[in-house]
PDB file of N, CA and C in Angstrom:
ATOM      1  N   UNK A   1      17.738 -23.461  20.301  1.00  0.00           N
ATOM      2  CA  UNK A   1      16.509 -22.791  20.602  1.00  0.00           C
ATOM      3  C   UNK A   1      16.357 -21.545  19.736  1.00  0.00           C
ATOM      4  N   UNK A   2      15.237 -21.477  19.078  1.00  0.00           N
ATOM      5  CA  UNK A   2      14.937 -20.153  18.522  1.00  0.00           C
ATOM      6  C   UNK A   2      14.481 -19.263  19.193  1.00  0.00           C
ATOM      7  N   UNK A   3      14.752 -17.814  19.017  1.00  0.00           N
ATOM      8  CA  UNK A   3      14.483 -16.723  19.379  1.00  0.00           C
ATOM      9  C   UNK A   3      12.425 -16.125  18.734  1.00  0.00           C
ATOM     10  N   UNK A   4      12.146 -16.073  19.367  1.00  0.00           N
ATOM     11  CA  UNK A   4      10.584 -15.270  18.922  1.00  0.00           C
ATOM     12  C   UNK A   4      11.248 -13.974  18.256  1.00  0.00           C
ATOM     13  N   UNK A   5      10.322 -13.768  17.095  1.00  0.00           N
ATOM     14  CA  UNK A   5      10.335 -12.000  16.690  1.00  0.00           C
ATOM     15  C   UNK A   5       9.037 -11.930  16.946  1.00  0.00           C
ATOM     16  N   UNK A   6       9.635 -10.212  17.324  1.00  0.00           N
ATOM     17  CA  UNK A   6       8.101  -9.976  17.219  1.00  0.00           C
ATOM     18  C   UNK A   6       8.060  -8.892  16.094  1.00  0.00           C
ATOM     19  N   UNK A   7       9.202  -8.873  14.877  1.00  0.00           N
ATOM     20  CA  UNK A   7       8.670  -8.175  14.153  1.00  0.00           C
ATOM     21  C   UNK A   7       7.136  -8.523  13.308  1.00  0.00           C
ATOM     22  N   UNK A   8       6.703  -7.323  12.389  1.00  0.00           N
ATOM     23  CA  UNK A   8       5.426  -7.267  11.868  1.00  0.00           C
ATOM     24  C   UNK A   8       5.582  -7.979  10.317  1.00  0.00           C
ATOM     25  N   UNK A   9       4.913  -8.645  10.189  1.00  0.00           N
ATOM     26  CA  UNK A   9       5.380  -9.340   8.665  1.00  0.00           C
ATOM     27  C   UNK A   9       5.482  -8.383   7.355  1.00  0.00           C
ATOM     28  N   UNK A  10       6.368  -8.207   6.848  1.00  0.00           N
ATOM     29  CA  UNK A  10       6.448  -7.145   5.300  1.00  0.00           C
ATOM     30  C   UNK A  10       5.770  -7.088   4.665  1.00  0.00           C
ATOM     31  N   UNK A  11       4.876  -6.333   4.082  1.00  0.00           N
ATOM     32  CA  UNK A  11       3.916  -6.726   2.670  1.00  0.00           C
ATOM     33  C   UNK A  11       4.625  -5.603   2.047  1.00  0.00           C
ATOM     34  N   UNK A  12       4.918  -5.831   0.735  1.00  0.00           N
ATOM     35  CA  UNK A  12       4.780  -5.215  -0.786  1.00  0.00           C
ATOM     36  C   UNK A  12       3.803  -4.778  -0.990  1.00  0.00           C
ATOM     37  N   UNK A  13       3.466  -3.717  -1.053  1.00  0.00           N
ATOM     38  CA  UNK A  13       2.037  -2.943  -1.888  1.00  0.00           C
ATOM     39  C   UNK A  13       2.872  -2.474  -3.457  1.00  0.00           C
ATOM     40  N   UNK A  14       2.165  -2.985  -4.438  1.00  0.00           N
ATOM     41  CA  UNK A  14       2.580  -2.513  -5.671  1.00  0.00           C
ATOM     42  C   UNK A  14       0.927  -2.101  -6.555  1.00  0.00           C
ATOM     43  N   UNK A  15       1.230  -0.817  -6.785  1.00  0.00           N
ATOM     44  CA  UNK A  15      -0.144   0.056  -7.629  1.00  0.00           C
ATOM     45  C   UNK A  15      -0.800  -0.662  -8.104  1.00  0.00           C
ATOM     46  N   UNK A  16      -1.524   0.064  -9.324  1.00  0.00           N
ATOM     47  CA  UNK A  16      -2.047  -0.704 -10.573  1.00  0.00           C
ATOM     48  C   UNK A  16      -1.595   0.364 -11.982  1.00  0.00           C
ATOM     49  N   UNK A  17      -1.879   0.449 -13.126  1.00  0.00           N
ATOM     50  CA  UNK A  17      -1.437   1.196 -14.041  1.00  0.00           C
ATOM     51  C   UNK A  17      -2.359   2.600 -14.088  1.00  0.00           C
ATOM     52  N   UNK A  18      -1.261   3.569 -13.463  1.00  0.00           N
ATOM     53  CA  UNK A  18      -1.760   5.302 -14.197  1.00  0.00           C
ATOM     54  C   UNK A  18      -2.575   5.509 -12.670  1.00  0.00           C
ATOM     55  N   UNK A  19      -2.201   4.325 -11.077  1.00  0.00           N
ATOM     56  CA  UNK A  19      -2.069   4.724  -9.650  1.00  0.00           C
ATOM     57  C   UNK A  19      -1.302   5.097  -9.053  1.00  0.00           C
ATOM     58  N   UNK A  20      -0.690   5.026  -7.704  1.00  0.00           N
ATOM     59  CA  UNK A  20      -0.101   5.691  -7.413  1.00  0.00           C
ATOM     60  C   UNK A  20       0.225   5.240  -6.090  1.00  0.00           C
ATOM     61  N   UNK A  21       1.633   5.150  -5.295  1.00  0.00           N
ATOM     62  CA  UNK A  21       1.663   4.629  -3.842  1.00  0.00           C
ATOM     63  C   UNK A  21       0.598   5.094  -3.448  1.00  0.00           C
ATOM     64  N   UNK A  22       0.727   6.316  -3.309  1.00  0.00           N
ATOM     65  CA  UNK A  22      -0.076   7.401  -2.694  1.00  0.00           C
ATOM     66  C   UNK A  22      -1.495   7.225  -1.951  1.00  0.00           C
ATOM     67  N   UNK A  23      -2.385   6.633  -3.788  1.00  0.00           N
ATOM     68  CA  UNK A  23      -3.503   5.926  -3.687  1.00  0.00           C
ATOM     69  C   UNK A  23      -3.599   4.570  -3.280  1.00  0.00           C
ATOM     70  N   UNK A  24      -2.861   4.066  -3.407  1.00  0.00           N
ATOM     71  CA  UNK A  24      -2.938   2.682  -2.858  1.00  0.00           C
ATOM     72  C   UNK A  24      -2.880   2.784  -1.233  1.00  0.00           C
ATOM     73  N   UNK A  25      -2.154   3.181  -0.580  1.00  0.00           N
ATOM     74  CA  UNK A  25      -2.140   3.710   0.695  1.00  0.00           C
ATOM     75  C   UNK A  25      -3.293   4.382   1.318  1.00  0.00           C
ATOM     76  N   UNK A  26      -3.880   4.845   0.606  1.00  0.00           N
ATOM     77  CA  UNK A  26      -5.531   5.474   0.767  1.00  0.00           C
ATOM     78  C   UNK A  26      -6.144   4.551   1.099  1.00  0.00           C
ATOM     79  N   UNK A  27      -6.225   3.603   0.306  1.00  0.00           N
ATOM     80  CA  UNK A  27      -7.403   2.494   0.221  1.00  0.00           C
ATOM     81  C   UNK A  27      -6.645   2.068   1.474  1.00  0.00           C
ATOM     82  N   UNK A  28      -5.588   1.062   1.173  1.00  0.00           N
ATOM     83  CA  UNK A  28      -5.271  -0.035   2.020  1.00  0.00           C
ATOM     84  C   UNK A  28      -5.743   0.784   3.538  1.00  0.00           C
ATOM     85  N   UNK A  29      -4.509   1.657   3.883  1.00  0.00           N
ATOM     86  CA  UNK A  29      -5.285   2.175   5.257  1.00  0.00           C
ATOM     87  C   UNK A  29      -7.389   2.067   5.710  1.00  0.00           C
ATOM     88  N   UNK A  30      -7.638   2.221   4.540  1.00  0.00           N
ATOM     89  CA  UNK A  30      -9.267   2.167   5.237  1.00  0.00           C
ATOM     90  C   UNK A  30      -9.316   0.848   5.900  1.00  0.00           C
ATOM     91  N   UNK A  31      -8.645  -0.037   5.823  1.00  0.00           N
ATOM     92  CA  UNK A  31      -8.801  -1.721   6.045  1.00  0.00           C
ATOM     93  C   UNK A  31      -8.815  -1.391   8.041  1.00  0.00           C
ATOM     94  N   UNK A  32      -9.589  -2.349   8.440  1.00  0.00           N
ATOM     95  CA  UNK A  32      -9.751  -1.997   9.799  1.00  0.00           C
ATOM     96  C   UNK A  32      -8.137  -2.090  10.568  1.00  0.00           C
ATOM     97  N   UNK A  33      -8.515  -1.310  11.805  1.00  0.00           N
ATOM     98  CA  UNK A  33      -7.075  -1.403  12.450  1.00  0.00           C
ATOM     99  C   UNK A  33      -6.017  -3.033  12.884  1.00  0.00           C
ATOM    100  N   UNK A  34      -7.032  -3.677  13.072  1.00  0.00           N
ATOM    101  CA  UNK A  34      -6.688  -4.807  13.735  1.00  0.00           C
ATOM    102  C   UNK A  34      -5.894  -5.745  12.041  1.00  0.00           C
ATOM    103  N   UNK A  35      -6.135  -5.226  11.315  1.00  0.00           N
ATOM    104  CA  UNK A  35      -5.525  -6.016  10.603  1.00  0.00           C
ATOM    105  C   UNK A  35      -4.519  -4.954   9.583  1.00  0.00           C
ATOM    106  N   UNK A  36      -4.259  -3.907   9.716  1.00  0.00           N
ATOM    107  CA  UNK A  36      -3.252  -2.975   9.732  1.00  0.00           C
ATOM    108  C   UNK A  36      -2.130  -2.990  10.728  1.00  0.00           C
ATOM    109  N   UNK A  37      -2.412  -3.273  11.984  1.00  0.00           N
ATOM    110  CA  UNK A  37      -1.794  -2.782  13.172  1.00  0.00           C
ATOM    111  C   UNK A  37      -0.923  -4.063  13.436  1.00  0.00           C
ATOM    112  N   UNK A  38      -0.975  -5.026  12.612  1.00  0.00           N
ATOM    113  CA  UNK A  38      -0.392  -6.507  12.839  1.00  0.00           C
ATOM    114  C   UNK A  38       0.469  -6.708  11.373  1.00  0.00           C
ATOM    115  N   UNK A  39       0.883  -5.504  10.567  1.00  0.00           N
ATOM    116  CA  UNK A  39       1.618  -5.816   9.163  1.00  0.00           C
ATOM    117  C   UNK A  39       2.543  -4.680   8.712  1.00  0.00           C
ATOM    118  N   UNK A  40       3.523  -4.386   8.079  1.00  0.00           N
ATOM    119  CA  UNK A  40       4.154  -3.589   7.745  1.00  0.00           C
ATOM    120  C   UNK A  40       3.988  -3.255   7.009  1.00  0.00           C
ATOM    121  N   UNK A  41       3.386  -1.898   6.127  1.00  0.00           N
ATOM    122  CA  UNK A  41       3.124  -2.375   4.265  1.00  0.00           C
ATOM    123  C   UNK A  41       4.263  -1.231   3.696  1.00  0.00           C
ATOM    124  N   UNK A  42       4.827  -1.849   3.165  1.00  0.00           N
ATOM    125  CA  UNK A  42       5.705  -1.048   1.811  1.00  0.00           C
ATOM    126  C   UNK A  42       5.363  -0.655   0.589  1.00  0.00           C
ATOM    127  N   UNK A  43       4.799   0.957   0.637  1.00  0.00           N
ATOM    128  CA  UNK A  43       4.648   1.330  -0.568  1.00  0.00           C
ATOM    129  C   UNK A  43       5.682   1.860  -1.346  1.00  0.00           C
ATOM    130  N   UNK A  44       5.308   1.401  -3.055  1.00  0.00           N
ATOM    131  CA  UNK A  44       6.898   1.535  -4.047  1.00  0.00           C
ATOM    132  C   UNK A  44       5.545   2.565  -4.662  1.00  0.00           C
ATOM    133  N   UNK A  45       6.647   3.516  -5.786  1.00  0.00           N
ATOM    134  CA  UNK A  45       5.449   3.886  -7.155  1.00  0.00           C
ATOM    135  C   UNK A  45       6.770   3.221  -8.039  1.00  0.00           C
ATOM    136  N   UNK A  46       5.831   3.323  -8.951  1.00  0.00           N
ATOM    137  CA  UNK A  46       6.510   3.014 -10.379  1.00  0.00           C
ATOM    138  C   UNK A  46       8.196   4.078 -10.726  1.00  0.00           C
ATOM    139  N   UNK A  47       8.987   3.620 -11.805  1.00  0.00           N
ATOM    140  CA  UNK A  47       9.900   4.729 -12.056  1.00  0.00           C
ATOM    141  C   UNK A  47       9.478   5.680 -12.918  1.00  0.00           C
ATOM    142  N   UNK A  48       8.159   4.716 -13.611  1.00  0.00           N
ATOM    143  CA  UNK A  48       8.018   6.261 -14.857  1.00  0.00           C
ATOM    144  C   UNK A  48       6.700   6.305 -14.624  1.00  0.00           C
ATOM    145  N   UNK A  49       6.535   7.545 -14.731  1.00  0.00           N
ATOM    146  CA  UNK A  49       4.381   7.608 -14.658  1.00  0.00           C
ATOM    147  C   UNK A  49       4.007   7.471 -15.775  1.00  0.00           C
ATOM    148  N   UNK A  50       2.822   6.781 -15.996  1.00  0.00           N
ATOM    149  CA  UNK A  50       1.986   6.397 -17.031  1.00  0.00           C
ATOM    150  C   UNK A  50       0.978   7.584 -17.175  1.00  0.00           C
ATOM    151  N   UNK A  51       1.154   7.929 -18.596  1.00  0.00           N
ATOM    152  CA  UNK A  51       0.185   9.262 -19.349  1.00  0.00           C
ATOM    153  C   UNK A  51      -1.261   9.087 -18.867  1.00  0.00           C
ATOM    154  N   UNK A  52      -2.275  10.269 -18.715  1.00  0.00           N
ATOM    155  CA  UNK A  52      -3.136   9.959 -18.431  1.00  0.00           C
ATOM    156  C   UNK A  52      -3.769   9.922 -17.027  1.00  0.00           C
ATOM    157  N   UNK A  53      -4.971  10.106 -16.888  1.00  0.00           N
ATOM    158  CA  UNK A  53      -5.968   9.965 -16.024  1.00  0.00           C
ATOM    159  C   UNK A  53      -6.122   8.709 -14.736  1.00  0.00           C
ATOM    160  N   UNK A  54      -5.973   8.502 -13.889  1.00  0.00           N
ATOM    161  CA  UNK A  54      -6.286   6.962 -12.999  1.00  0.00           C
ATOM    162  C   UNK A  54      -7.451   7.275 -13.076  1.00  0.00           C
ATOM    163  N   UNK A  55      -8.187   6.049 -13.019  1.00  0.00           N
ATOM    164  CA  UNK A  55      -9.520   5.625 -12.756  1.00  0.00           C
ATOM    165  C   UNK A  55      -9.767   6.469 -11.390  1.00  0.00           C
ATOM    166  N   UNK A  56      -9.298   6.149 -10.360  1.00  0.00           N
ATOM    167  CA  UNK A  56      -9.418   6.462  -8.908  1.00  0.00           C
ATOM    168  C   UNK A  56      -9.403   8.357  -8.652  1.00  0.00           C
ATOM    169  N   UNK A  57      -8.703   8.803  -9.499  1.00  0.00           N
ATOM    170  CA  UNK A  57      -8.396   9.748  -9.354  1.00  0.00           C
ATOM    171  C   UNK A  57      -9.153  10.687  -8.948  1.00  0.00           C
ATOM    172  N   UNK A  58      -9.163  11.916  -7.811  1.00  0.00           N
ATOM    173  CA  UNK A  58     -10.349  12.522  -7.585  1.00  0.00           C
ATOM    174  C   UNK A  58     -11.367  12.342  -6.485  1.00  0.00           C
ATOM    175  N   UNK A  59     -11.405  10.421  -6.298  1.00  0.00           N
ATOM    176  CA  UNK A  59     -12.445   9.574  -5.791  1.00  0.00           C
ATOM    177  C   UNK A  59     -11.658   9.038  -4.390  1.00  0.00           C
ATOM    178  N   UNK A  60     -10.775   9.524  -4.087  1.00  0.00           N
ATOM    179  CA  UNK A  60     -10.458   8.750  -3.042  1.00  0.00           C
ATOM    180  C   UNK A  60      -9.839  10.076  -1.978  1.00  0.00           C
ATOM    181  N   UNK A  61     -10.474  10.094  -0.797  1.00  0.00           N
ATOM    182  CA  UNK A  61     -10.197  10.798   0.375  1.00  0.00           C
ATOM    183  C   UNK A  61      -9.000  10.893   1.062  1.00  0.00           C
TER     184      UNK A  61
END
């Protein structure tokens, strides 16, 4: 017999180039609760920062 988990399933959040966990975590959180509140998300950043400006930068609350 198997045991139920009730852990929350893992997601990987990985940036985009010259983003940032940070920002990515911005966005994703806006996503409604009900489908936040049912997932685990793991934010990484990169090891080296990329020179330069993000697109996003500035633009996100």
């Amino acid at each position: 017999m198997e045991k139920e988990s009730n852990k929350k399933p893992r997601i990987l959040c990985l940036h985009g180039y010259r983003e940032s966990a940070e920002i990515l975590k911005k966005l994703i959180l806006r996503w409604p609760e009900s489908v936040t509140g049912k997932l685990d998300f793991v934010f990484l950043d990169a090891p080296f920062p990329a020179k330069g400006k993000s697109r996003l930068e500035g633009s996100i609350k």
